[in-house]
Protein backbone atom coordinates (compact mmCIF):
# COMPACT_ATOMS: atom_id res chain seq x y z
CA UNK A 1 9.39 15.55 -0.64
CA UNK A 2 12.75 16.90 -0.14
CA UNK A 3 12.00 17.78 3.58
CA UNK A 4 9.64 14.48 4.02
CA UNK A 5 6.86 16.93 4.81
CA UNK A 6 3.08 16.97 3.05
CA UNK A 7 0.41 19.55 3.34
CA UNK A 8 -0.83 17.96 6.84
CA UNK A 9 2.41 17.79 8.84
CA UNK A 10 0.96 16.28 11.31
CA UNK A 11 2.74 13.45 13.38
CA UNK A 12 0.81 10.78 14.78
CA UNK A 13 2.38 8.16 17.28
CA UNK A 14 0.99 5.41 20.41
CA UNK A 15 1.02 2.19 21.33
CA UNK A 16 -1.12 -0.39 19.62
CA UNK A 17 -4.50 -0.63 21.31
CA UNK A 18 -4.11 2.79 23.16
CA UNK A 19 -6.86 4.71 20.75
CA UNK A 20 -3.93 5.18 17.84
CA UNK A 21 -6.58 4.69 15.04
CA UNK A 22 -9.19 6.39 16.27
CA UNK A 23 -6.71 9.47 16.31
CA UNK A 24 -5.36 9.20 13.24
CA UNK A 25 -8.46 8.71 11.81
CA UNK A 26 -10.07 11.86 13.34
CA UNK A 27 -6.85 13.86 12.31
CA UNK A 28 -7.31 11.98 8.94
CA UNK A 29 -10.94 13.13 8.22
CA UNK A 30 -10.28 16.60 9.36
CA UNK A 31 -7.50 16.31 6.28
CA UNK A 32 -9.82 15.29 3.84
CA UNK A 33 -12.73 17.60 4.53
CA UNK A 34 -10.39 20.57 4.50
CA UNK A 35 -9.57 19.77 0.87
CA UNK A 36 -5.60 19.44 1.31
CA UNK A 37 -3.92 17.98 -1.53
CA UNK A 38 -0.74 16.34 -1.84
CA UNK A 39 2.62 18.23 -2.77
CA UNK A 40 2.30 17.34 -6.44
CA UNK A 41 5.77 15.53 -6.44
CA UNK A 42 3.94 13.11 -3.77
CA UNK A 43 0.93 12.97 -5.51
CA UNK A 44 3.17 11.77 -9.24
CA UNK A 45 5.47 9.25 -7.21
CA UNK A 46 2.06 7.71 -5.15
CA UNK A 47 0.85 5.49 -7.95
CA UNK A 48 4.18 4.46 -9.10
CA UNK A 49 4.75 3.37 -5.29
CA UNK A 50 1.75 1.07 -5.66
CA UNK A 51 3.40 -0.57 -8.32
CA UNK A 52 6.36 -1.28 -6.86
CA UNK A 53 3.62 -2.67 -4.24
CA UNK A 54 2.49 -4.97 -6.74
CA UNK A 55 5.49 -6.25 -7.80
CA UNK A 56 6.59 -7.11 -4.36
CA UNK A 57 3.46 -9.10 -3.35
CA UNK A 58 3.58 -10.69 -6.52
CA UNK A 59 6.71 -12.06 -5.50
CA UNK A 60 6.42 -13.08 -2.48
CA UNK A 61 3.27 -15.01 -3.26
CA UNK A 62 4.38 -16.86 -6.22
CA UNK A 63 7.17 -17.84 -4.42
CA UNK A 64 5.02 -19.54 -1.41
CA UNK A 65 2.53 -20.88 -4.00
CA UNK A 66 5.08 -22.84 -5.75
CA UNK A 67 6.03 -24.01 -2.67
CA UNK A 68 3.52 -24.86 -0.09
CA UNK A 69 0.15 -24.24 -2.46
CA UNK A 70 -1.99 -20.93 -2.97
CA UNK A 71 -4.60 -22.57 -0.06
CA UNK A 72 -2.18 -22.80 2.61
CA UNK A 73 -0.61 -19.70 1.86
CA UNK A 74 -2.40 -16.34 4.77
CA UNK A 75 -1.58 -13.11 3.84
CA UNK A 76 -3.73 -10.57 4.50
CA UNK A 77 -4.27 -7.71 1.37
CA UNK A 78 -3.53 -5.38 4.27
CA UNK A 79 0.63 -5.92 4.03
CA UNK A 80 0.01 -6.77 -0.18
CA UNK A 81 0.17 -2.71 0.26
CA UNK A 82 3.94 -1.55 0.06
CA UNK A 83 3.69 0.86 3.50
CA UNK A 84 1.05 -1.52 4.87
CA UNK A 85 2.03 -3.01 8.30
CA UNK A 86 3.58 -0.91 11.26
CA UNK A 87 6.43 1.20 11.18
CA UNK A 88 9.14 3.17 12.40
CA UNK A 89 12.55 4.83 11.86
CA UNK A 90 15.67 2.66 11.21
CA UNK A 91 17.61 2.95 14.19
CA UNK A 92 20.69 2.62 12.08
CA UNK A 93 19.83 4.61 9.33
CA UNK A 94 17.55 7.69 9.49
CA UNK A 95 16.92 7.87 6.00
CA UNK A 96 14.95 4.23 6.12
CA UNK A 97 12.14 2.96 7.46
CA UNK A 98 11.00 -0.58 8.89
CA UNK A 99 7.75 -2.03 7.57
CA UNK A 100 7.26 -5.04 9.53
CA UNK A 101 4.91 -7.24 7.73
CA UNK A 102 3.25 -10.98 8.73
CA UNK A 103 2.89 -14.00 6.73
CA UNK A 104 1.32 -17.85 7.41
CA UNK A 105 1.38 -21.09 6.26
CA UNK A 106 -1.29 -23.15 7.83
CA UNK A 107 0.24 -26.54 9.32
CA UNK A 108 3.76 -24.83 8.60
CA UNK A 109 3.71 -22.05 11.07
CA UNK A 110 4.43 -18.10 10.35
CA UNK A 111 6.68 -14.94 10.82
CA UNK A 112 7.08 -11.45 11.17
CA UNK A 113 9.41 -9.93 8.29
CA UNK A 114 11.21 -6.36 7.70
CA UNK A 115 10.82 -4.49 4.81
CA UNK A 116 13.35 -1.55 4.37
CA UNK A 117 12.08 1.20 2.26
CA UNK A 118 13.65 4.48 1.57
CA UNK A 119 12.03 7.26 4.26
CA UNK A 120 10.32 9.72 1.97
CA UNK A 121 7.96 7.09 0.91
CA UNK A 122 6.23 7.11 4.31
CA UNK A 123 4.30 10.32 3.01
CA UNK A 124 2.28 8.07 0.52
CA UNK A 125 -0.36 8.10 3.64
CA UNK A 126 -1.43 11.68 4.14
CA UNK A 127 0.17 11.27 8.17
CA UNK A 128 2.90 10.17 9.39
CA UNK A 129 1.96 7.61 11.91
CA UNK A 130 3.71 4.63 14.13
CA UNK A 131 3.51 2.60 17.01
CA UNK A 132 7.18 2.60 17.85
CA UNK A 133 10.09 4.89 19.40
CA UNK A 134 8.10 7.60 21.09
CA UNK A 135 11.15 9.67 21.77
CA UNK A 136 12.75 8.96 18.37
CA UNK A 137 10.38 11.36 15.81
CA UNK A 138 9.70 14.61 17.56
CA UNK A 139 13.58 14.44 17.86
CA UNK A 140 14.31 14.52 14.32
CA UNK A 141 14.71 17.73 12.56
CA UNK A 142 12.92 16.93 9.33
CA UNK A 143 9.59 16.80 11.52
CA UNK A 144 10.25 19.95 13.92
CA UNK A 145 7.42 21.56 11.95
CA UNK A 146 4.58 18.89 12.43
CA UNK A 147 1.84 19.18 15.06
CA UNK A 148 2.91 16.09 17.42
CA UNK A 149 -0.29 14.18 18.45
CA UNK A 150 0.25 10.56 20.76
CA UNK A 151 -2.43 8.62 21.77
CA UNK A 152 -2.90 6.52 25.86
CA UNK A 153 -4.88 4.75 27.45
CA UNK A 154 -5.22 2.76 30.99
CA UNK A 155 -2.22 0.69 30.54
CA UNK A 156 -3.58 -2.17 32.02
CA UNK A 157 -6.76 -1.78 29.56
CA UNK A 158 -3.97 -1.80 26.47
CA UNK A 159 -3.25 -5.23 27.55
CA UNK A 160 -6.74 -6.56 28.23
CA UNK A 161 -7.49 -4.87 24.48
CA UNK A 162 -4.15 -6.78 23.25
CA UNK A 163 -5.35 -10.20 23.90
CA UNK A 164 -8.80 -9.70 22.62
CA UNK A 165 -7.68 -8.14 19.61
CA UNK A 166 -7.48 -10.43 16.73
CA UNK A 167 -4.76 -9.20 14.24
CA UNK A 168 -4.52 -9.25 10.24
CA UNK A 169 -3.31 -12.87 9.88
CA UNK A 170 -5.77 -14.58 12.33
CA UNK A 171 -8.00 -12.62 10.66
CA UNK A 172 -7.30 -13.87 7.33
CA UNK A 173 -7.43 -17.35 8.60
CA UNK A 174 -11.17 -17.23 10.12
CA UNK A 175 -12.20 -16.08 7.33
CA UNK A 176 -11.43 -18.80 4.99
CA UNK A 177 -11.20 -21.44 7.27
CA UNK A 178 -13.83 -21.67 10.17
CA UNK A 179 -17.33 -21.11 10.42
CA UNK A 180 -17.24 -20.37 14.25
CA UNK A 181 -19.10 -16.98 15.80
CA UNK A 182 -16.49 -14.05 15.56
CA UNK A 183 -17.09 -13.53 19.22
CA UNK A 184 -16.73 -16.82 19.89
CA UNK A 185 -13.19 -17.16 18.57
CA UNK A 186 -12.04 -13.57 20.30
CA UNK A 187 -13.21 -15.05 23.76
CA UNK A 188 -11.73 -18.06 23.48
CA UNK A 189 -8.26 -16.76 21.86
CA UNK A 190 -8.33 -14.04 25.09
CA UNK A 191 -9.20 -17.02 27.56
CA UNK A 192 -6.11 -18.60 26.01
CA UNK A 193 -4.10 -15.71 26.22
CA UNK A 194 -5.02 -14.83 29.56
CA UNK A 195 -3.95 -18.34 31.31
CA UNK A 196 -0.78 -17.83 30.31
CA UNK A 197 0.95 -15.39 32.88
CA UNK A 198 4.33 -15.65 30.87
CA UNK A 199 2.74 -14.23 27.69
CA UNK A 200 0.42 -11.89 29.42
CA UNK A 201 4.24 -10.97 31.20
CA UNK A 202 5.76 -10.88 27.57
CA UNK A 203 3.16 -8.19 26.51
CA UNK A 204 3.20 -6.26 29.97
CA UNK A 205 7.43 -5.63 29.49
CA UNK A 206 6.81 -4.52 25.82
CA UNK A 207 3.86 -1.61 27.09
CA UNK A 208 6.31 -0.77 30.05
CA UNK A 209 9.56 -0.01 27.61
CA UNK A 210 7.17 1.86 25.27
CA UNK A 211 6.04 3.93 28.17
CA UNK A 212 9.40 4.52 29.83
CA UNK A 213 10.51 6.17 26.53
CA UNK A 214 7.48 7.91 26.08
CA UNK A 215 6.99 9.56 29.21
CA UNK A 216 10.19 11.70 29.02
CA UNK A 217 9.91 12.89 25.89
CA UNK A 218 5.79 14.09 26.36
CA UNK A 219 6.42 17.35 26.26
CA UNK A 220 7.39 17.59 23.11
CA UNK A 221 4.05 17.09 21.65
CA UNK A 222 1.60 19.18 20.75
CA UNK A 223 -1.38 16.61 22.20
CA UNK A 224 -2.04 13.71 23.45
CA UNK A 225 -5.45 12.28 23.55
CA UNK A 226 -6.84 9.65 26.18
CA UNK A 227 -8.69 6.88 24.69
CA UNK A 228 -11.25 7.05 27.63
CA UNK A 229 -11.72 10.76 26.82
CA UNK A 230 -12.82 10.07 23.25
CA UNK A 231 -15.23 7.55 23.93
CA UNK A 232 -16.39 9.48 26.95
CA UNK A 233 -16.80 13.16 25.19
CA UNK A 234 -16.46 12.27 21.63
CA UNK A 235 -17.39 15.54 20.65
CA UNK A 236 -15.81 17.94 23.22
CA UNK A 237 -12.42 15.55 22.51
CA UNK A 238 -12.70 15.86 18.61
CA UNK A 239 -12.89 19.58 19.11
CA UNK A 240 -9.80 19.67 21.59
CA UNK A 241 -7.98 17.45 18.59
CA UNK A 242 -9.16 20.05 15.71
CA UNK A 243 -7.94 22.77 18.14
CA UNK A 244 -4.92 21.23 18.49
CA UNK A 245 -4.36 20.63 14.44
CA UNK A 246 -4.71 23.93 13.74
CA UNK A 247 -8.73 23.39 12.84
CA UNK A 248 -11.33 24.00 14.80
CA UNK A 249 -14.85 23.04 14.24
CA UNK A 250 -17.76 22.94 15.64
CA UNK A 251 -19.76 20.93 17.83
CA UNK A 252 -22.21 19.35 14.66
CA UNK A 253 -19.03 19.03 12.71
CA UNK A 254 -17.10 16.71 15.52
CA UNK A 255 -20.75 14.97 15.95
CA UNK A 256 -20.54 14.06 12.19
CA UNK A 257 -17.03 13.23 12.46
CA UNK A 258 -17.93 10.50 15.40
CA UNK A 259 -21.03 9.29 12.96
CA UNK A 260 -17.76 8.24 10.82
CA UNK A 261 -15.82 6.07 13.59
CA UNK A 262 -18.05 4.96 16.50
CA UNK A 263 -17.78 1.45 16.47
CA UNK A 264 -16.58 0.87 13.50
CA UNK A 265 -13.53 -1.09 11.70
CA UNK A 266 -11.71 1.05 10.60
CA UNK A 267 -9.03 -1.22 8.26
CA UNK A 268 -9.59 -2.18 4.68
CA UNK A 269 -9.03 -5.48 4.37
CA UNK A 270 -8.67 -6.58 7.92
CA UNK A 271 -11.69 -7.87 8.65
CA UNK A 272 -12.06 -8.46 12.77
CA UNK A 273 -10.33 -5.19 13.96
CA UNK A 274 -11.41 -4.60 17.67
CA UNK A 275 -13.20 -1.64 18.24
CA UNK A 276 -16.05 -2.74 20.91
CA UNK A 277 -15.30 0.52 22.89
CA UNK A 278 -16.67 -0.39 26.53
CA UNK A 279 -14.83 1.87 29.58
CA UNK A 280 -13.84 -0.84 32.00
CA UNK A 281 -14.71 -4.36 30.00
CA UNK A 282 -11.52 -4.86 31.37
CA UNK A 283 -12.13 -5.77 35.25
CA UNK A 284 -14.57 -8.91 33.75
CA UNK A 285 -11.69 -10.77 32.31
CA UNK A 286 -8.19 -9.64 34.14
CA UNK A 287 -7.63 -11.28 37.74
CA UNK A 288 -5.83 -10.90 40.72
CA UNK A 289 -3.13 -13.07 38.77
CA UNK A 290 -2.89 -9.97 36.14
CA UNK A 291 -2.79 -7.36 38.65
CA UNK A 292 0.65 -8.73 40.85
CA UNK A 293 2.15 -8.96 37.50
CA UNK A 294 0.94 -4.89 36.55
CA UNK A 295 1.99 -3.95 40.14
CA UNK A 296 5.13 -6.09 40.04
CA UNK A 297 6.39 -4.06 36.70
CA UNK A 298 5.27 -0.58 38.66
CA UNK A 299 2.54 0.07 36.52
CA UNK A 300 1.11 1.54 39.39
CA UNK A 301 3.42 5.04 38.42
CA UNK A 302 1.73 5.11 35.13
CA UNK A 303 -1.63 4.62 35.85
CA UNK A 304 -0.84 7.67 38.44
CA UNK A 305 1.24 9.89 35.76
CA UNK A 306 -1.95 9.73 33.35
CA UNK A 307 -4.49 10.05 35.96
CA UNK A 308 -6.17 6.46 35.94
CA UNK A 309 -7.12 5.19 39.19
CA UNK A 310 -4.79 2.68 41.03
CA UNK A 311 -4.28 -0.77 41.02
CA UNK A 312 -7.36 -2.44 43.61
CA UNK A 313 -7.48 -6.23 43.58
CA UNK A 314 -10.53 -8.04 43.27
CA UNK A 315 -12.57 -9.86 45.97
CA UNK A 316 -12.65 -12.94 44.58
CA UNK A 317 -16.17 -13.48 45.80
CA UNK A 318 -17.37 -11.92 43.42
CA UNK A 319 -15.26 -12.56 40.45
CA UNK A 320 -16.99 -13.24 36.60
CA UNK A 321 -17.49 -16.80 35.54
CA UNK A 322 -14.59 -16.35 33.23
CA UNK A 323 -12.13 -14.84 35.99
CA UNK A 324 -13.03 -17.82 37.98
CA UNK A 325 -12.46 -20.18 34.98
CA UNK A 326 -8.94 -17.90 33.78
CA UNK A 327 -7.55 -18.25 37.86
CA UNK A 328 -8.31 -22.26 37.65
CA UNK A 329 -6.39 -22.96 34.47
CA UNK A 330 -3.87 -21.01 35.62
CA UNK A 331 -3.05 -22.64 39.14
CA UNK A 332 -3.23 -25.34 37.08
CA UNK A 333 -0.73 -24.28 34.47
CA UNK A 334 -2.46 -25.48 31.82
CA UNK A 335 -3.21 -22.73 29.02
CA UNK A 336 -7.28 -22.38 27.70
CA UNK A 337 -7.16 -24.49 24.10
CA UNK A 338 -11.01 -25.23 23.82
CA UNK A 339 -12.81 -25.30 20.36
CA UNK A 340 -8.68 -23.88 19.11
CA UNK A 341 -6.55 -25.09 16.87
CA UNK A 342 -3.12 -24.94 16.51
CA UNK A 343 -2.95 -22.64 13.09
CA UNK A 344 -5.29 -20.15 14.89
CA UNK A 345 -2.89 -20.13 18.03
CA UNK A 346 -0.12 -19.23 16.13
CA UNK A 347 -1.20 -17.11 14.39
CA UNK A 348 -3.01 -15.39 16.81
CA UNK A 349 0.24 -15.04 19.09
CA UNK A 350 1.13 -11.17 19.68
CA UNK A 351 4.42 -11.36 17.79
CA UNK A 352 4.14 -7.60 17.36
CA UNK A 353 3.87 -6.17 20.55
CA UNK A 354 5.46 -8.64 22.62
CA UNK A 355 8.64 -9.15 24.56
CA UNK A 356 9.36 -12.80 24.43
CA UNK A 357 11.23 -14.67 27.61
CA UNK A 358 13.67 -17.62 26.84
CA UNK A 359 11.09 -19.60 26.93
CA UNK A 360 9.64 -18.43 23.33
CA UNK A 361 11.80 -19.31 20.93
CA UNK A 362 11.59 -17.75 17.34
CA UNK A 363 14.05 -18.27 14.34
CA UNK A 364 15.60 -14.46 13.04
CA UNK A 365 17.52 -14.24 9.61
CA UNK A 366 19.41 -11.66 9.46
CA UNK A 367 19.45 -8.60 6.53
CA UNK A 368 19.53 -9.61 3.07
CA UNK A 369 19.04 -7.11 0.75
CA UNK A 370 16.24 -4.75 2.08
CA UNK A 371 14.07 -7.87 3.60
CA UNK A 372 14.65 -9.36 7.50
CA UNK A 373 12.83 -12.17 9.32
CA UNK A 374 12.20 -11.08 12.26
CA UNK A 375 10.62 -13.74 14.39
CA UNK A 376 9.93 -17.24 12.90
CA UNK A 377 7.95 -20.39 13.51
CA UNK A 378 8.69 -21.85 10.93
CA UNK A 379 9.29 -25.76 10.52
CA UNK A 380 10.42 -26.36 7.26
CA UNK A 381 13.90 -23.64 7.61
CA UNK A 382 13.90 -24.45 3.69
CA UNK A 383 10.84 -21.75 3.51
CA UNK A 384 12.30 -19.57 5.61
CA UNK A 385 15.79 -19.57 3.28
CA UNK A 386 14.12 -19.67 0.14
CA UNK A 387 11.82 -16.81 1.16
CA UNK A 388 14.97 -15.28 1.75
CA UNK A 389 17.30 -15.76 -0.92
CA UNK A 390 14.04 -14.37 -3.36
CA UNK A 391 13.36 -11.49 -1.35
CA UNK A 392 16.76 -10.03 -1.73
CA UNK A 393 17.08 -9.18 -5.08
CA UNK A 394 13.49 -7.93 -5.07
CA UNK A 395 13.64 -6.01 -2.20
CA UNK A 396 16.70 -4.29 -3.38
CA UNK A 397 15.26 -3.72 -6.58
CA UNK A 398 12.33 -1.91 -4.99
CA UNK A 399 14.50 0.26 -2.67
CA UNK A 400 16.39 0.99 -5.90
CA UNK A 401 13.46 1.75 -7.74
CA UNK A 402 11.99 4.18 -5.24
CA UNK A 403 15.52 6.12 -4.58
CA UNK A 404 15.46 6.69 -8.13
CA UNK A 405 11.59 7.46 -8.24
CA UNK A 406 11.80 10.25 -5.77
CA UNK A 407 13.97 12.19 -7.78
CA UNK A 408 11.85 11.50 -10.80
CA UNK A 409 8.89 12.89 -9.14
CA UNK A 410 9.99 15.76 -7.76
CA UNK A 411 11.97 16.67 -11.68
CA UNK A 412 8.26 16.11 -12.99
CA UNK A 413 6.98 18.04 -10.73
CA UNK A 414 9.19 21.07 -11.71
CA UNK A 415 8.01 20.20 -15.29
CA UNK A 416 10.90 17.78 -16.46
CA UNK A 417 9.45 14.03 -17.12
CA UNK A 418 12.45 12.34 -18.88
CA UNK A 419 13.79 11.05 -15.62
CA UNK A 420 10.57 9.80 -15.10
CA UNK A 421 9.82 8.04 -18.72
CA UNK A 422 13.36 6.62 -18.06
CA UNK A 423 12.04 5.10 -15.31
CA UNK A 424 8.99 3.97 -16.81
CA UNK A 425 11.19 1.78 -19.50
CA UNK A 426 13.87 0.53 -17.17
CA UNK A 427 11.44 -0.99 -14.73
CA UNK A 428 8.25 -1.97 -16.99
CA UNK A 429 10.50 -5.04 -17.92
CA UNK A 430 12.20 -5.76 -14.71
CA UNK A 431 8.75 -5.83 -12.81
CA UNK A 432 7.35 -7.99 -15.63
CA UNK A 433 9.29 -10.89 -13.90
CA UNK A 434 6.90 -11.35 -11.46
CA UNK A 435 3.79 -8.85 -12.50
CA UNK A 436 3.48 -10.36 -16.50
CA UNK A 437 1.86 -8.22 -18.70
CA UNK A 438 0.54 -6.33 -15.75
CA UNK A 439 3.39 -4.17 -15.81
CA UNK A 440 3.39 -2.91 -19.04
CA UNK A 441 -0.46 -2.13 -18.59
CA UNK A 442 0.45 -0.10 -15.24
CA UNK A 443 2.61 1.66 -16.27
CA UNK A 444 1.39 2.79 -19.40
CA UNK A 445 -1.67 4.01 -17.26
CA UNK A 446 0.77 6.71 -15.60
CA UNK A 447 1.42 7.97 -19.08
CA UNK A 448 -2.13 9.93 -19.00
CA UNK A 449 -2.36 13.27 -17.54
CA UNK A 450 -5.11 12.63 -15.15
CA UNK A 451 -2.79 9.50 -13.52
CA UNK A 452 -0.74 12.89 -11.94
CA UNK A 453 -3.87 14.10 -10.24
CA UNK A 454 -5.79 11.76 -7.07
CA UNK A 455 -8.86 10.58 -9.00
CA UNK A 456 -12.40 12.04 -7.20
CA UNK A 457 -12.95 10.37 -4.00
CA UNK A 458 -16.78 10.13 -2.63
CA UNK A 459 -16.44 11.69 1.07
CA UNK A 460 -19.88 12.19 1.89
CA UNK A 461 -23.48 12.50 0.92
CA UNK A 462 -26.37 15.17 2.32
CA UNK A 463 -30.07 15.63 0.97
CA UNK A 464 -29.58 14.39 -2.14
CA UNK A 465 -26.24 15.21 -3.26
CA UNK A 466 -22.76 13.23 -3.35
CA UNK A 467 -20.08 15.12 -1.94
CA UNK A 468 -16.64 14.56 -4.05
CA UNK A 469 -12.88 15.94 -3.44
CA UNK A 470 -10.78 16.55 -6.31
CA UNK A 471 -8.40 18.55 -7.13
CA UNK A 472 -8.31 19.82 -3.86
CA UNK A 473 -12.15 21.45 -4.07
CA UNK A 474 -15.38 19.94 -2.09
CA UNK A 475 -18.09 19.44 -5.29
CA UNK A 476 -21.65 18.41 -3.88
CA UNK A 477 -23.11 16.58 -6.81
CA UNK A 478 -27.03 16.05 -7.67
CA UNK A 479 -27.83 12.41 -6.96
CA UNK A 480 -30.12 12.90 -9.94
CA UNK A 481 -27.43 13.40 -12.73
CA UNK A 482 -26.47 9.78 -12.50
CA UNK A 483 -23.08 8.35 -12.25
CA UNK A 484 -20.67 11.02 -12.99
CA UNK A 485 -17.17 10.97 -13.64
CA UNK A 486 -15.43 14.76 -12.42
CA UNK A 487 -11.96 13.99 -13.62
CA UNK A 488 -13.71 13.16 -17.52
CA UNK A 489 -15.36 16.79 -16.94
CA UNK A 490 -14.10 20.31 -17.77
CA UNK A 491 -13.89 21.58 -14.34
CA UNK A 492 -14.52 25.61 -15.87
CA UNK A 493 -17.93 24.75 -17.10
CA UNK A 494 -19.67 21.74 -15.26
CA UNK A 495 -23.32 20.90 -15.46
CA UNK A 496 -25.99 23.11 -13.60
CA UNK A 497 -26.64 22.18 -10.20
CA UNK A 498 -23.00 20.75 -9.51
CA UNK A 499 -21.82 22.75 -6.10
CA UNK A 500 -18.20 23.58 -4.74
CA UNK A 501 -16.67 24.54 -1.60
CA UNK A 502 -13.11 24.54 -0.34
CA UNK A 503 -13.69 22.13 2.31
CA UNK A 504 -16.10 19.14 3.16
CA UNK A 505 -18.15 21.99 5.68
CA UNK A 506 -18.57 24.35 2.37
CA UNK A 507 -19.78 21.78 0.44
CA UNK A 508 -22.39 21.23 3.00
CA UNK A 509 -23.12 25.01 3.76
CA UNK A 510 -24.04 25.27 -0.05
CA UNK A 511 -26.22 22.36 -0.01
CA UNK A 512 -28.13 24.04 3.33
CA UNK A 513 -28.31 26.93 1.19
CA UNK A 514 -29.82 25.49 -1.91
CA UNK A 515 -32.32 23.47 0.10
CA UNK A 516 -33.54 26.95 2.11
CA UNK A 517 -34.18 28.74 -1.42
C-alpha cells in the first residue's frame, strides 16, 4: 500500500471496446488460479472500502428518491460499488483518482459525475486497469515495476462496437422498463447512432486523441494484445499474455481459460454488455458516409501502424439492407428514432467516450468537495444543485475516511489495531446518517478475525470436486461432503478427501491424480 503496488503488479490500459475486458479478465484469472493474495494491509482496508461504498450510494439515492421517486430514479449496482465506473489519474493531482460514474432520471434526463478518491484505493481490484491517458501510467514511478499490458483493435471496428454497445444505464432502463427483444433495442439504438454523422464524428475525435497519445508512448509496455488476435487464436494469444505476465501455461490451461470468457458478459450487474465477437460485423452496418469521416481524421495511419488493412469503400451495389436504410436517413438528415423513446436515447448517448461539437450541449458543475458533474442533461438545474450541495460533504467525508483508513490498515497490518478501532467508532455514527443501523452492523462485522482474511471463493469445479481459494491455497473439495464452509474449518486438520494445491492447475493435477488411483 505504501508504493500502490499488490501481489499482481500488473497494469492494464485501452480504449473502451478495443478487447480491454477480455484482457483484464484473462490477466485476472491467471491471478486467481495462481493463488496470489492481497498484501494483508489491502486485504484489512478492502471491506472497510465497501462500506464507505455503501454509505455513498446510500446517499446519493435517498437524496433522488426524496426528490424525483425511487421508480424514476436508474442507477445501475455497477457504480453503487465505490471504484465502480472508469477511471484514471487526476491530472492535477497524482495522488487521486477520477471515478466517473452515471446516473438517470427517466423523463428528467441524466449525467456523468466525478468521484475523487484517494489513489491507493484503486488496488481494491486485484489490477490496475483504465481506459484513459495511455501515456500518463507507465510514466509514473510508483508503477515502473508492473508488467504494462494495452489492449487494440481495428479502430474503425471500436466505433462500430461503440454504437452497438449498450452501456450500464440503458441497461438498467430495459430492464425495468421495456419488454422489447435485447437485439432488437441494440439494432435500433446503432441505426440511430449511425445516421447521425456528427455523433458518429464526436466518437471518431475521442478514439483519434486516445490513439495519438497512445502510439508514442507503446513502447513502454510490456504487451499489447489485438482484439482480432484473441478471438482468432484464443489459445496461442492467452499463452503469449501468460508469457508476457510472467506465467506461462499450457495449451489445455489457456483452452480452459477461453471456456471462462467466450461470449460471455463479463460485468456483474450490467446486464447487456456486448460481447458478440464476430471479425468484420462491422462492414454490414458502417457506409461509405463512415468511411470519408475515418479517412478524413487519417485513420488510415492507424489502421497501417497496427497492421489492419486500409480503408476500401463500398460498392454501393451491393450494400446490406441496413447500409442502404443508414445512407437514406442520413441524406435526409433525419436521425433513425423507430420503436425509441426519448429516456432510452439519452441514456443510451456515448457520454463516455465521446467528444461533443457545439452542437451538444451539456451542463458541468464544477468541484465541490470530492464530487463533479461532468456532463448534464438535466432539466430541472434544482437536481443537479441539490445533488450537489449533498454530495459535498459526503464525498469529502469519504475521501477523509479513506486517507485515514489507509494508514489504519497498513498499522494493523504491522500488528497495531487502535488506529483502526478509532476508526471504527468515529465513523460507525457518521455513516449512520445515511446507512441506519446498517452501520453499526458493518462494522461490527470487521471486528472478527476472519473479516481480515478474503472469505473462500468457488473458482472452479472438476469430476466431482469444488475447487476453492483461500488463504492463498487451491483446496479441491468432495462434492459429496455437502456445503462446506473452509474459513469455519481448522485449516491443519480438515476432513479426509479435502485436496490442496498452490494454484488453480495443482488443484486440478491432484484431482487427475486421485481419479487415476
Amino acid at each position: 500500500m505504501n508504493n500502490y503496488t499488490s501481489n499482481s503488479s500488473l497494469l492494464v490500459v485501452g480504449p473502451p471496446r478495443s478487447g480491454f475486458t477480455l484482457l483484464l479478465s484473462v490477466l485476472s484469472i491467471l491471478y486467481r488460479d495462481r493463488g496470489n493474495a492481497k498484501p494483508s494491509a489491502q486485504a484489512i482496508a478492502d471491506p472497510y472500502i465497501a462500506i464507505a461504498g455503501e454509505y455513498l450510494d446510500a446517499a446519493i439515492r435517498d437524496w433522488f428518491c426524496s426528490q424525483v421517486g425511487e421508480d424514476r430514479l436508474f442507477y445501475n449496482k455497477e457504480f453503487s460499488i465505490l471504484v465502480g465506473g472508469p477511471k484514471w489519474v487526476s491530472a492535477g493531482d497524482t495522488e487521486t483518482i477520477c471515478i466517473r460514474k452515471y446516473l438517470g432520471i427517466k423523463g428528467a434526463g441524466d449525467f456523468t459525475f466525478l468521484l475523487y478518491l484517494p489513489r491507493w484505493v484503486m488496488a481494491f481490484d486485484e489490477i490496475i486497469h483504465s481506459h484513459s491517458h495511455p501515456a500518463r501510467w507507465p510514466a509514473m514511478p510508483d508503477y515502473a515495476g508492473f508488467r504494462k499490458f494495452a489492449s487494440i483493435r481495428n479502430p474503425i471496428d471500436i466505433i462500430h462496437s461503440s454504437v452497438f454497445s449498450i452501456n450500464a444505464l440503458a441497461s438498467e432502463y430495459i430492464q425495468r422498463e421495456l419488454k422489447l427483444d435485447e437485439h432488437q433495442i441494440r439494432r435500433e439504438l446503432a441505426l440511430n447512432k449511425l445516421t447521425n454523422p456528427e455523433f458518429i464524428s464526436g466518437l471518431i475525435v475521442f478514439l483519434k486523441n486516445y490513439l495519438d497519445e497512445f502510439i508514442p508512448a507503446i513502447g513502454q509496455y510490456d504487451y499489447l494484445m489485438r482484439w482480432e488476435d484473441l478471438i482468432q487464436e484464443p489459445v496461442a494469444e492467452i499463452r503469449r499474455i501468460a508469457q508476457a505476465a510472467g506465467e506461462p501455461v499450457s495449451a489445455e490451461y489457456a483452452a480452459r481459460v477461453w471456456s471462462e470468457l467466450d461470449h460471455r458478459n463479463l460485468t456483474r450487474y450490467h446486464r447487456h454488455s456486448f460481447r458478440r465477437g464476430l471479425l468484420n460485423d462491422w462492414q454490414f452496418n458502417i457506409t461509405n458516409t463512415h468511411l470519408k469521416l475515418f479517412e478524413d481524421a487519417g485513420f488510415g495511419a492507424y489502421l497501417e501502424r497496427f497492421d489492419y488493412d486500409p480503408i476500401a469503400f463500398f460498392d454501393e451495389s451491393n450494400c446490406t439492407s441496413d447500409q442502404i436504410l443508414i445512407e437514406e436517413h442520413i441524406r435526409r438528415g433525419e436521425p433513425y428514432i423507430e420503436n425509441l423513446d426519448d429516456d432510452l436515447i439519452t441514456f443510451a448517448f456515448n457520454k463516455t467516450n465521446f467528444t461533443p461539437s457545439p452542437r451538444f450541449q451539456f451542463k458541468h458543475y464544477p468541484r465541490q468537495g470530492a464530487i463533479e458533474i461532468e456532463k448534464s442533461t438535466l432539466r430541472d438545474e434544482a437536481l443537479a444543485t441539490g445533488f450537489m450541495s449533498r454530495m459535498a460533504t459526503v464525498s469529502e467525508t469519504v475521501y477523509r475516511y479513506l486517507t485515514a483508513l489507509r494508514f489504519a490498515a497498513i498499522a494493523a497490518a504491522e500488528g497495531d489495531e487502535s488506529l483502526l478501532r478509532e476508526l471504527r467508532i468515529r465513523y460507525k455514527d457518521i455513516f449512520s446518517e445515511w446507512l441506519g443501523d446498517r452501520a453499526e452492523i458493518m462494522f461490527s462485522a470487521l471486528m472478527q478475525p476472519s473479516s481480515l482474511t478474503a472469505p473462500p471463493r468457488l473458482v472452479g469445479s472438476k469430476s466431482g470436486y469444488n475447487i476453492v481459494s483461500f488463504g492463498g491455497i487451491h483446496y479441491a473439495v468432495p462434492q459429496s461432503l455437502g456445503p462446506m464452509d473452509l474459513s469455519q474449518l481448522d485449516i491443519s486438520s480438515l476432513p479426509a478427501g479435502i485436496l490442496a494445491g498452490r494454484s488453480h492447475d495443482e488443484a486440478l493435477q491432484a484431482i487427475e491424480m486421485v481419479s487415476k488411483q
